[in-house]
N, C-alpha and C. Protein backbone atom coordinates (compact mmCIF):
# COMPACT_ATOMS: atom_id res chain seq x y z
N UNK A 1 104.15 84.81 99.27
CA UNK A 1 103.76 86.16 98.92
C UNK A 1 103.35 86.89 100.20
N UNK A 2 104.09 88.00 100.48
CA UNK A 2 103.71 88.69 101.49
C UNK A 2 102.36 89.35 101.67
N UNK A 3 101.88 89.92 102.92
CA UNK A 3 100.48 90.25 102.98
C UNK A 3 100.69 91.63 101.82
N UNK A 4 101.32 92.50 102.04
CA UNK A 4 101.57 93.50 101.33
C UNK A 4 101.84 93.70 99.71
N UNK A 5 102.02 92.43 99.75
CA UNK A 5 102.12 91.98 98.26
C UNK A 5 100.27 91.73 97.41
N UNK A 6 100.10 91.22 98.40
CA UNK A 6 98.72 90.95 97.94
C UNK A 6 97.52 92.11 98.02
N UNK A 7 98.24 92.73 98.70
CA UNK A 7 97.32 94.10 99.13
C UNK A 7 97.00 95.15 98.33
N UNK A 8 98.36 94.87 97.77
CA UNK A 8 98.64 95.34 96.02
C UNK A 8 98.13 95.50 94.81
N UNK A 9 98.78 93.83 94.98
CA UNK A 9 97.48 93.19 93.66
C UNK A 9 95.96 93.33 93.72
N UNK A 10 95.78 93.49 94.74
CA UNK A 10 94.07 93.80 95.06
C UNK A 10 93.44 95.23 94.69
N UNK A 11 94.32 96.05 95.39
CA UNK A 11 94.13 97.77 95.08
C UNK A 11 93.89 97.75 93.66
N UNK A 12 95.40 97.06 92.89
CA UNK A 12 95.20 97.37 91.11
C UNK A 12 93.96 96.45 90.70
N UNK A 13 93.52 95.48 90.85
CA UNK A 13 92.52 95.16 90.90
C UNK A 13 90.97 95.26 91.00
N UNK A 14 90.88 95.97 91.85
CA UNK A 14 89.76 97.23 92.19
C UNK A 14 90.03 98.32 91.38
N UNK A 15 91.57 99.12 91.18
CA UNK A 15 91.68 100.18 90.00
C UNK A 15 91.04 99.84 88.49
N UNK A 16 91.37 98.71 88.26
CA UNK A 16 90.83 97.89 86.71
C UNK A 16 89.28 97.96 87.07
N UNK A 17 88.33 97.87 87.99
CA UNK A 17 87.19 97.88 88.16
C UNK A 17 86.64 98.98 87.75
N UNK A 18 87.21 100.03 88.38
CA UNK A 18 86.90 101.21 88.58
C UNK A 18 86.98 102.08 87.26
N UNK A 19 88.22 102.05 86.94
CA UNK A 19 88.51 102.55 85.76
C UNK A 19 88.00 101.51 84.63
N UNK A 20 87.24 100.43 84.37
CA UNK A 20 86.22 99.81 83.39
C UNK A 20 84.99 100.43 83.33
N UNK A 21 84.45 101.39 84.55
CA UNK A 21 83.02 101.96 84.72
C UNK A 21 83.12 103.53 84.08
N UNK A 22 84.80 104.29 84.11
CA UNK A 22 84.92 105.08 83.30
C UNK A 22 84.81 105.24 82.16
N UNK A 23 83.64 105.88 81.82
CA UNK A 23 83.76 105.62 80.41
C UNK A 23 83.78 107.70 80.01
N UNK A 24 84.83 107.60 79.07
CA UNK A 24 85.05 108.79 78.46
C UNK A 24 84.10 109.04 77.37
N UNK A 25 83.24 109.96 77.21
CA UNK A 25 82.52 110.33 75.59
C UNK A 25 83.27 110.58 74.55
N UNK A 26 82.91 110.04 73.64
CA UNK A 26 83.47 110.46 72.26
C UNK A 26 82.78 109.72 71.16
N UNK A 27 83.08 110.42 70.06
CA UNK A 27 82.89 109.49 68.71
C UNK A 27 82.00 107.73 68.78
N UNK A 28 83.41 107.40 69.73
CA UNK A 28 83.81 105.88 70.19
C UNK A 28 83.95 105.81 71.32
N UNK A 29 83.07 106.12 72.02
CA UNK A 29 82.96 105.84 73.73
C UNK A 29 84.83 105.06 74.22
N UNK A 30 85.01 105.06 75.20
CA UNK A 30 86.46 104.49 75.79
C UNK A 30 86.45 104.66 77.40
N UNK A 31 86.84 103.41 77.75
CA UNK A 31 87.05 103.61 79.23
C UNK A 31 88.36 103.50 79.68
N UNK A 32 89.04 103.61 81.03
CA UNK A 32 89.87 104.19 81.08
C UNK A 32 90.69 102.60 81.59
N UNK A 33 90.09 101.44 80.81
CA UNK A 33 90.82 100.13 81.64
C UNK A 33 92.27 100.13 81.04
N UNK A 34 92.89 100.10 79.98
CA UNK A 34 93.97 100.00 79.70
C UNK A 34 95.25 100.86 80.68
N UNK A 35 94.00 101.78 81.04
CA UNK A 35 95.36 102.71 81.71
C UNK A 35 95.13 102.05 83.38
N UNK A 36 94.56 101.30 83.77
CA UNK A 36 94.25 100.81 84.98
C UNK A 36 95.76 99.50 84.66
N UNK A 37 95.61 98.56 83.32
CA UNK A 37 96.20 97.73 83.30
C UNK A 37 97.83 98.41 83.03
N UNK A 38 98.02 98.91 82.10
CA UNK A 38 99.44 99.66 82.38
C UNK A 38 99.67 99.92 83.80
N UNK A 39 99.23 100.63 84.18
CA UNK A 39 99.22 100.83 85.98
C UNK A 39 99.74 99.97 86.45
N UNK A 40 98.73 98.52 86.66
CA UNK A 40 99.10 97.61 87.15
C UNK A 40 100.80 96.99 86.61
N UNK A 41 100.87 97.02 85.79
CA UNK A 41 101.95 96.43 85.10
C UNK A 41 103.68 97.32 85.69
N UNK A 42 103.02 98.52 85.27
CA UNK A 42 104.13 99.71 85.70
C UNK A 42 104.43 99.70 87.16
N UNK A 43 103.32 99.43 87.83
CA UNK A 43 103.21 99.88 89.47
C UNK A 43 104.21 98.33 89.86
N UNK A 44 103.14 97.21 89.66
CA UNK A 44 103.66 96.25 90.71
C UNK A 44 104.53 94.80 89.91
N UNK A 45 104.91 95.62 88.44
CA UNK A 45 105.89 94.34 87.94
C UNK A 45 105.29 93.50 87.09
N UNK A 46 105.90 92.31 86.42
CA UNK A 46 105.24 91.98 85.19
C UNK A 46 104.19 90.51 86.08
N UNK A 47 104.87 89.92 87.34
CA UNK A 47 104.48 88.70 87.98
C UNK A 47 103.40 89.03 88.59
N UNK A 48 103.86 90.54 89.41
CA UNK A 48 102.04 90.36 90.39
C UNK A 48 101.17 91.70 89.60
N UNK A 49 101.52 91.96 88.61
CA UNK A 49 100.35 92.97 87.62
C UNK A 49 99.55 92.00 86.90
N UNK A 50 100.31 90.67 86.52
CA UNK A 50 99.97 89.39 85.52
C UNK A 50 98.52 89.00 86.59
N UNK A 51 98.98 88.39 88.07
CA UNK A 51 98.47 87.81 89.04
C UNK A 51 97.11 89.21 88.66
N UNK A 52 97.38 90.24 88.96
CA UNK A 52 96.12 91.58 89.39
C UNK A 52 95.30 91.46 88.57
N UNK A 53 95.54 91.77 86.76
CA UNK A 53 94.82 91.43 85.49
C UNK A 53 94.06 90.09 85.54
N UNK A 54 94.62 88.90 86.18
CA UNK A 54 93.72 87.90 85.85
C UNK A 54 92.82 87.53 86.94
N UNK A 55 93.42 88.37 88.22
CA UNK A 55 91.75 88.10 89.08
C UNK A 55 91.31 88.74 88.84
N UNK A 56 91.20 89.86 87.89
CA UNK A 56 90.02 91.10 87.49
C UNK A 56 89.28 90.55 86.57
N UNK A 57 90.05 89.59 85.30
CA UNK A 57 89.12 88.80 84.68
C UNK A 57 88.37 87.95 84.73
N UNK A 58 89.02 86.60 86.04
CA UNK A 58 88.46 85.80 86.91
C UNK A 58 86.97 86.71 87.54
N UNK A 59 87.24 87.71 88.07
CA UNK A 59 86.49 88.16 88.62
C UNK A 59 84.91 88.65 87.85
N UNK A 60 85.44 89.33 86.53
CA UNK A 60 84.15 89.19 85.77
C UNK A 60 83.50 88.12 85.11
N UNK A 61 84.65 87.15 84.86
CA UNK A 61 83.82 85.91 84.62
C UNK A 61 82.86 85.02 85.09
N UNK A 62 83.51 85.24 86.65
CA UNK A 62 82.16 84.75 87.37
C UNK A 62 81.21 85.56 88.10
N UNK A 63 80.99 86.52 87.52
CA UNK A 63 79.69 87.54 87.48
C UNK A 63 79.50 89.09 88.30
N UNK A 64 81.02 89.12 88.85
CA UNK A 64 81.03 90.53 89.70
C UNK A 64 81.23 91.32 88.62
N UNK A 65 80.57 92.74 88.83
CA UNK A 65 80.19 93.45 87.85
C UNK A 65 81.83 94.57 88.19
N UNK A 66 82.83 94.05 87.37
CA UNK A 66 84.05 94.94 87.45
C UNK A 66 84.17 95.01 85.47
N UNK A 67 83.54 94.64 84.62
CA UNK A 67 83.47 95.16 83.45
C UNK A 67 82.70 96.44 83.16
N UNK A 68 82.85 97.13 82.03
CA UNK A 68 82.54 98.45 82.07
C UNK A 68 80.67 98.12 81.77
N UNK A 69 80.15 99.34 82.31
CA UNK A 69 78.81 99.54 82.69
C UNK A 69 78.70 98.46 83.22
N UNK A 70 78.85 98.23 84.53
CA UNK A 70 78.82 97.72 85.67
C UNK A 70 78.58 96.63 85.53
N UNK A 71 78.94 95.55 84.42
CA UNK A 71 78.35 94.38 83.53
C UNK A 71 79.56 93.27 84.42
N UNK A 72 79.15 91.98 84.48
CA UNK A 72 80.01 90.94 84.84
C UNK A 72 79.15 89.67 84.32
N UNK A 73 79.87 88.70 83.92
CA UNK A 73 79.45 87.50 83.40
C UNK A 73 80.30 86.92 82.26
N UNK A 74 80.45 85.17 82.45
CA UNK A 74 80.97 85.03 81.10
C UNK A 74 80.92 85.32 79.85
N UNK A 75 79.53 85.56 79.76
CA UNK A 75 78.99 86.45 78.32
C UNK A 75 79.71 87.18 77.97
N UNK A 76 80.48 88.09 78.76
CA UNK A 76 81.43 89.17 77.80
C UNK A 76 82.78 88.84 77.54
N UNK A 77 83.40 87.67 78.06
CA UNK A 77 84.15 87.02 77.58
C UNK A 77 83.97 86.48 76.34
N UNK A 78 82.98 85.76 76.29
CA UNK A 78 82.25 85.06 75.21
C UNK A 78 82.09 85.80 74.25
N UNK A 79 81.56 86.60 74.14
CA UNK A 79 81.21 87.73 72.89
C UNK A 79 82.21 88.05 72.34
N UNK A 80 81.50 89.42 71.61
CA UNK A 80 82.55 89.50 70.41
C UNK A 80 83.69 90.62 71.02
N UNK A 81 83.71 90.76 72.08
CA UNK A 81 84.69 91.96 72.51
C UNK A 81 85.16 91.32 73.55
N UNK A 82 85.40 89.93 74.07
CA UNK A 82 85.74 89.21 74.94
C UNK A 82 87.06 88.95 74.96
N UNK A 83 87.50 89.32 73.35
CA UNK A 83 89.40 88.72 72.99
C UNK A 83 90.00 90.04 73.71
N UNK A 84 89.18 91.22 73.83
CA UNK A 84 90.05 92.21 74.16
C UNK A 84 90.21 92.69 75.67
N UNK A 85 89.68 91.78 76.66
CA UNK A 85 89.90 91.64 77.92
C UNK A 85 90.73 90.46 77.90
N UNK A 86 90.68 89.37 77.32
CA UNK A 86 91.92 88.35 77.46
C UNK A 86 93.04 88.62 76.42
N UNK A 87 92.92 89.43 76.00
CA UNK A 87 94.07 90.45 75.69
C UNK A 87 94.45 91.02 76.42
N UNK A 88 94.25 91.65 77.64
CA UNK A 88 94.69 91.85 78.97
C UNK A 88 96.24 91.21 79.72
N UNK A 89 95.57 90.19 79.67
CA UNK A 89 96.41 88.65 80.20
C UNK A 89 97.42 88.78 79.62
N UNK A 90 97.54 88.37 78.01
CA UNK A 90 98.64 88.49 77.29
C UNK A 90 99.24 89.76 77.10
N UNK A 91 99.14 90.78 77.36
CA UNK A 91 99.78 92.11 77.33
C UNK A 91 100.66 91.52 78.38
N UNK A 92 99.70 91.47 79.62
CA UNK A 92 100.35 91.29 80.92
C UNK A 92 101.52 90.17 80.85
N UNK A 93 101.75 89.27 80.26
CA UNK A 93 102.86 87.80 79.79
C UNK A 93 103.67 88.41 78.78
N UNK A 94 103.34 89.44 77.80
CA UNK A 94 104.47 89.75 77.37
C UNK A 94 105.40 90.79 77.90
N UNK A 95 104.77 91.87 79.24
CA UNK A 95 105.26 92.69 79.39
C UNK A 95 106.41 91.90 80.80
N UNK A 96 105.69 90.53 81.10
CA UNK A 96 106.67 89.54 82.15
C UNK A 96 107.91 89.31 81.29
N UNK A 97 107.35 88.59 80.12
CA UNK A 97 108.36 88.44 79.14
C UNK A 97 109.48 89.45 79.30
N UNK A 98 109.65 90.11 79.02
CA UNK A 98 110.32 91.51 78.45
C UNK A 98 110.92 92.22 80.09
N UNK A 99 110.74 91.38 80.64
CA UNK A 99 111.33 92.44 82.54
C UNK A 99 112.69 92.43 82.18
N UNK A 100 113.47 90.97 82.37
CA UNK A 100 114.74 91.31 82.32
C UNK A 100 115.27 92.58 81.37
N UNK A 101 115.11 93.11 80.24
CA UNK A 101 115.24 94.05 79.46
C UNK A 101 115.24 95.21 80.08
N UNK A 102 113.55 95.81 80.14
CA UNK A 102 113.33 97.07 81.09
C UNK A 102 113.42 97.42 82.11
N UNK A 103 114.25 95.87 83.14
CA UNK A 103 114.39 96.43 84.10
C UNK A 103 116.32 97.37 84.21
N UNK A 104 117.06 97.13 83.12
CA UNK A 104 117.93 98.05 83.15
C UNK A 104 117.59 99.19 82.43
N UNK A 105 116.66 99.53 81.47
CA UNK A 105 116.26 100.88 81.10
C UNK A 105 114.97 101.45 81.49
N UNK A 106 114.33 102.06 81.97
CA UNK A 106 112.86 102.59 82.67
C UNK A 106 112.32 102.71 80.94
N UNK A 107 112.91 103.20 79.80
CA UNK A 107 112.05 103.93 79.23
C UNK A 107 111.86 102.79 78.18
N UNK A 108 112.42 101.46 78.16
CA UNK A 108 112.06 100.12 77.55
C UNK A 108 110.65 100.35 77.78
N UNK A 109 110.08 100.04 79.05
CA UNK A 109 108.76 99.72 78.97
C UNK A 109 107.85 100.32 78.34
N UNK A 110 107.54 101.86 77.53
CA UNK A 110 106.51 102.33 76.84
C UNK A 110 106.84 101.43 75.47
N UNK A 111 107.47 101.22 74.79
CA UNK A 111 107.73 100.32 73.31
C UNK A 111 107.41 98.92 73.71
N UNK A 112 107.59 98.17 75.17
CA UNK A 112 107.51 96.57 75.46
C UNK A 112 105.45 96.92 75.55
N UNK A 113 105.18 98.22 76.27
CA UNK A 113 104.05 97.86 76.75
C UNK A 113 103.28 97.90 75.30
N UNK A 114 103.71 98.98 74.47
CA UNK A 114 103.08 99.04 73.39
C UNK A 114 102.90 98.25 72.15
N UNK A 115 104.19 97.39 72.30
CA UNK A 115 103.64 95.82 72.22
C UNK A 115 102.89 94.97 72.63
N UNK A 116 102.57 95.04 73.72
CA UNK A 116 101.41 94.27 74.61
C UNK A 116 100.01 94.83 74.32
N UNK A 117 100.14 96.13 73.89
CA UNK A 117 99.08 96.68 73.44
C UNK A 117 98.16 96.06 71.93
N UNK A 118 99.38 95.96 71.13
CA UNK A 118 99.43 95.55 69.88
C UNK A 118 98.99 93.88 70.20
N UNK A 119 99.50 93.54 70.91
CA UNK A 119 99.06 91.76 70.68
C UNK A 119 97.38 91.66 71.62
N UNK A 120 97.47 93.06 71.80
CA UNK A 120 95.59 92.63 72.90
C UNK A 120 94.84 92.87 71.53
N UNK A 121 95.19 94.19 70.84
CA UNK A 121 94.36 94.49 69.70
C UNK A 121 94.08 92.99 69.04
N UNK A 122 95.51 92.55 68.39
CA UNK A 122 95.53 91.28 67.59
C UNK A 122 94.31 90.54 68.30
N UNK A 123 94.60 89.78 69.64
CA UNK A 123 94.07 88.73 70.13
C UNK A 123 92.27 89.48 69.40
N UNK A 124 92.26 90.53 70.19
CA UNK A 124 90.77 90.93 70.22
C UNK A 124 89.91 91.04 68.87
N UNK A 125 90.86 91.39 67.89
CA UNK A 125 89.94 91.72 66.35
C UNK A 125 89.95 90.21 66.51
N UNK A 126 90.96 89.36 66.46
CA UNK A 126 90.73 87.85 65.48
C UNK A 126 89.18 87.34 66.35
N UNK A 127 89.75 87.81 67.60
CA UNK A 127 88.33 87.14 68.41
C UNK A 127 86.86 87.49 68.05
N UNK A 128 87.17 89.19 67.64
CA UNK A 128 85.64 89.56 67.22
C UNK A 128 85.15 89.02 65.84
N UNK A 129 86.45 89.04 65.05
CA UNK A 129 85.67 88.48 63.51
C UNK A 129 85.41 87.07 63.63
N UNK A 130 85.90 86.06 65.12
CA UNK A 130 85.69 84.76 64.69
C UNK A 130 84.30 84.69 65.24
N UNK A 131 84.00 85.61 66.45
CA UNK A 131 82.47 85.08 67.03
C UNK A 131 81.51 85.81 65.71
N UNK A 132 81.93 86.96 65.38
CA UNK A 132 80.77 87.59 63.85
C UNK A 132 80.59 86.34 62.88
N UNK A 133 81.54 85.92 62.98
CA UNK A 133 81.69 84.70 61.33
C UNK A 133 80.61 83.63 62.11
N UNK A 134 81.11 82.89 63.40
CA UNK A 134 80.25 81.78 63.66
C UNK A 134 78.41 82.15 64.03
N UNK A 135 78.55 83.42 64.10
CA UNK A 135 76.96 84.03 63.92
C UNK A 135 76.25 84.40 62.87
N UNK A 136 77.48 84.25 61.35
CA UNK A 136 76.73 84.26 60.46
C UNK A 136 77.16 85.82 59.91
N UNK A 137 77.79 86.38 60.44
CA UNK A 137 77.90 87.78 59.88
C UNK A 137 79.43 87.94 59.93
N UNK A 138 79.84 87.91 58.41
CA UNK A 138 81.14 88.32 57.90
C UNK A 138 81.33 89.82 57.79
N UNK A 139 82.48 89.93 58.49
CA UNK A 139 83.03 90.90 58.48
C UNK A 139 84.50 90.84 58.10
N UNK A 140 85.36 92.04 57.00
CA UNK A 140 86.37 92.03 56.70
C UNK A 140 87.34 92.39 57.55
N UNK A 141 88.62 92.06 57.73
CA UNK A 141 89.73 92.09 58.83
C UNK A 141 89.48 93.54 58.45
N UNK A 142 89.79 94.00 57.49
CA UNK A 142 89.81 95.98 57.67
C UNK A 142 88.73 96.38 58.58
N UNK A 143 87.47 95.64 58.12
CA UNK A 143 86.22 96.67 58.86
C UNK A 143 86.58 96.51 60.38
N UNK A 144 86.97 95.25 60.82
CA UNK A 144 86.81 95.23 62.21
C UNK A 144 88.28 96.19 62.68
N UNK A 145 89.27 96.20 61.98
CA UNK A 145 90.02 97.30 62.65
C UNK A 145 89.68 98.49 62.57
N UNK A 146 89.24 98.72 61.17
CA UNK A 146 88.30 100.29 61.25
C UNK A 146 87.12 100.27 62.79
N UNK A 147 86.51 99.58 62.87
CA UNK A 147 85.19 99.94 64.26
C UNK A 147 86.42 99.48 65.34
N UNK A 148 87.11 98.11 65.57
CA UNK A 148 87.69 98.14 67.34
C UNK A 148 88.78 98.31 67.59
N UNK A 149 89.91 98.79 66.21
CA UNK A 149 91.30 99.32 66.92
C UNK A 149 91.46 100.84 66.30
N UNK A 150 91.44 101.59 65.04
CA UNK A 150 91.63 102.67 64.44
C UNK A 150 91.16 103.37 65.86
N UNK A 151 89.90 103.54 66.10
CA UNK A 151 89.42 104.60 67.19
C UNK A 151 90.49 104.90 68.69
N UNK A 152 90.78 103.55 68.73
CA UNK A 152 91.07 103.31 70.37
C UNK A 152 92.62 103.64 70.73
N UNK A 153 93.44 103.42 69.54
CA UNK A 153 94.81 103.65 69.16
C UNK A 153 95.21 104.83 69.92
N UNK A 154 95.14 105.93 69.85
CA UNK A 154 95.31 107.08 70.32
C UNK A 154 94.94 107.55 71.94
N UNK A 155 93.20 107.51 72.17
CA UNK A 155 93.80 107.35 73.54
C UNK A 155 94.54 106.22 74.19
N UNK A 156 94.66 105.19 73.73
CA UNK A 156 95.45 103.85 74.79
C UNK A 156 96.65 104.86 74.39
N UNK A 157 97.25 105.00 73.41
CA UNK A 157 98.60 106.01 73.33
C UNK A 157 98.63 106.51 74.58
N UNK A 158 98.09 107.39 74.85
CA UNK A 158 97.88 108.55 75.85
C UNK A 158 97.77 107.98 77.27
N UNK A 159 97.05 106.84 76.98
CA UNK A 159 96.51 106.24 78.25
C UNK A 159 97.87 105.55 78.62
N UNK A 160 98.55 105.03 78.08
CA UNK A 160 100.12 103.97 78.18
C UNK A 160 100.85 105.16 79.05
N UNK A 161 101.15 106.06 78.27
CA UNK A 161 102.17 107.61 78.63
C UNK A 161 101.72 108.17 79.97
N UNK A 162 100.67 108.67 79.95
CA UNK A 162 100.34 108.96 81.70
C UNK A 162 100.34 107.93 82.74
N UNK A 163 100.01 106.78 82.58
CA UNK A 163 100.09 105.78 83.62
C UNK A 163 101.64 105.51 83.81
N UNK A 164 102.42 105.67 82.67
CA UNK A 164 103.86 105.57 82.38
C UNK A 164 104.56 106.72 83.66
N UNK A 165 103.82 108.01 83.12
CA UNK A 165 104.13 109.09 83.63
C UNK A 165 103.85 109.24 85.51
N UNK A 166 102.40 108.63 85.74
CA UNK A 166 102.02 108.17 86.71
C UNK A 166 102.56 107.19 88.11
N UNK A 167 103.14 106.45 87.19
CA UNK A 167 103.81 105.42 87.80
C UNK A 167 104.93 105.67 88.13
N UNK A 168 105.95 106.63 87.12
CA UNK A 168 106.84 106.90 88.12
C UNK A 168 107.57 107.92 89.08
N UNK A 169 106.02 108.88 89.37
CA UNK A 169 105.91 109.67 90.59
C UNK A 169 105.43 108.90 91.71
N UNK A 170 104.84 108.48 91.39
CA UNK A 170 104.27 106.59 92.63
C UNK A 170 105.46 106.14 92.72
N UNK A 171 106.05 105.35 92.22
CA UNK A 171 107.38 104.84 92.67
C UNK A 171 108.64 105.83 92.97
N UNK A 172 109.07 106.75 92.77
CA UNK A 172 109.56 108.27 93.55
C UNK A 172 109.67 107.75 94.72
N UNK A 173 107.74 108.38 95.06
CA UNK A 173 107.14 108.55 96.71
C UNK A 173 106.93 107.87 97.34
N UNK A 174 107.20 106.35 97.05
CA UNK A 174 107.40 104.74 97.19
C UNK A 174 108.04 104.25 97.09
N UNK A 175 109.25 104.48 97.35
CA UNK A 175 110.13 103.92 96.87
C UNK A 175 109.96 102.04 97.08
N UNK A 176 109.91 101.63 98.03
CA UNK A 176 109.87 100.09 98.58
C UNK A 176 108.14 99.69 97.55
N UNK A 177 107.51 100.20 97.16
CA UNK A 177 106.38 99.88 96.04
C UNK A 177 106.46 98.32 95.38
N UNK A 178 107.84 98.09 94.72
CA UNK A 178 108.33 96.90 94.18
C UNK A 178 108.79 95.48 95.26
């Protein structure tokens, strides 16, 4: 792996930091990590966006504060919103999955990513109702999509499309980027 390669993965890396401390107001508070991880994915490919996403998680796991409100520790893995950062990962493996495909059509990737989107949600509800259940507090598969995916659906929409949109005025003005 070239130095430049890694230089890469690091920048998007630090972007996922950065954009985890964004947090947008609303209803349902939202920060702007998904569109950090599309980024990554869009910008530098499904192998070294995969590599970027999991030292960002590596990275909060062992206690650097790159989770949103400046939080780092296994604990938030652990918890009940922990499936939806290692939902991350797997976005990132299915959107590897899926290269040969999008790499002959550009506009494959908003439907591949939005699959990847869909399997972080998955990973993340099953994860939140399994840590609620082993604490003693049942919750119904509806409720938990009503509180951690209904809300979030729409901007990640938005958030997928501009980083989409983003990415390929960056690669334009970059061409050698890949």
């Amino acid at each position: 792996m070239s130095v430049k390669r890694m230089t890469l993965i690091a920048m998007m890396t630090c972007l996922m930091a950065v954009c985890s401390w964004i947090t947008i107001p609303a209803v349902v508070p939202f920060t702007m990590q998904t569109f950090a991880v599309f980024s990554a994915l869009l910008l530098l490919g499904g192998k070294s966006g995969l590599i970027s996403i999991a030292l960002y998680v590596l990275l909060g796991c062992i206690g650097v504060p790159v989770f949103s409100g400046f939080q780092g520790g296994i604990w938030h893995i652990i918890g009940p919103t922990g499936g939806y950062i290692i939902g991350f990962i797997f976005t990132a493996i299915f959107y590897l999955l899926f290269e040969p495909l999008y790499q002959k059509k550009d506009i494959l990737k908003l439907p591949i990513l939005a699959g990847g989107l869909f399997l972080c949600y998955f990973i993340g509800t099953v994860w939140f109702r399994t840590i609620y259940e082993m604490r003693g507090t049942a919750y119904s598969i509806g409720a938990v999509i009503s509180l951690c995916v209904l809300p979030y659906i729409i901007p990640d929409v938005i958030k997928l499309v501009l980083a989409w949109i983003i990415s390929k005025k960056i690669r334009k003005a970059i061409p050698d980027l890949r």
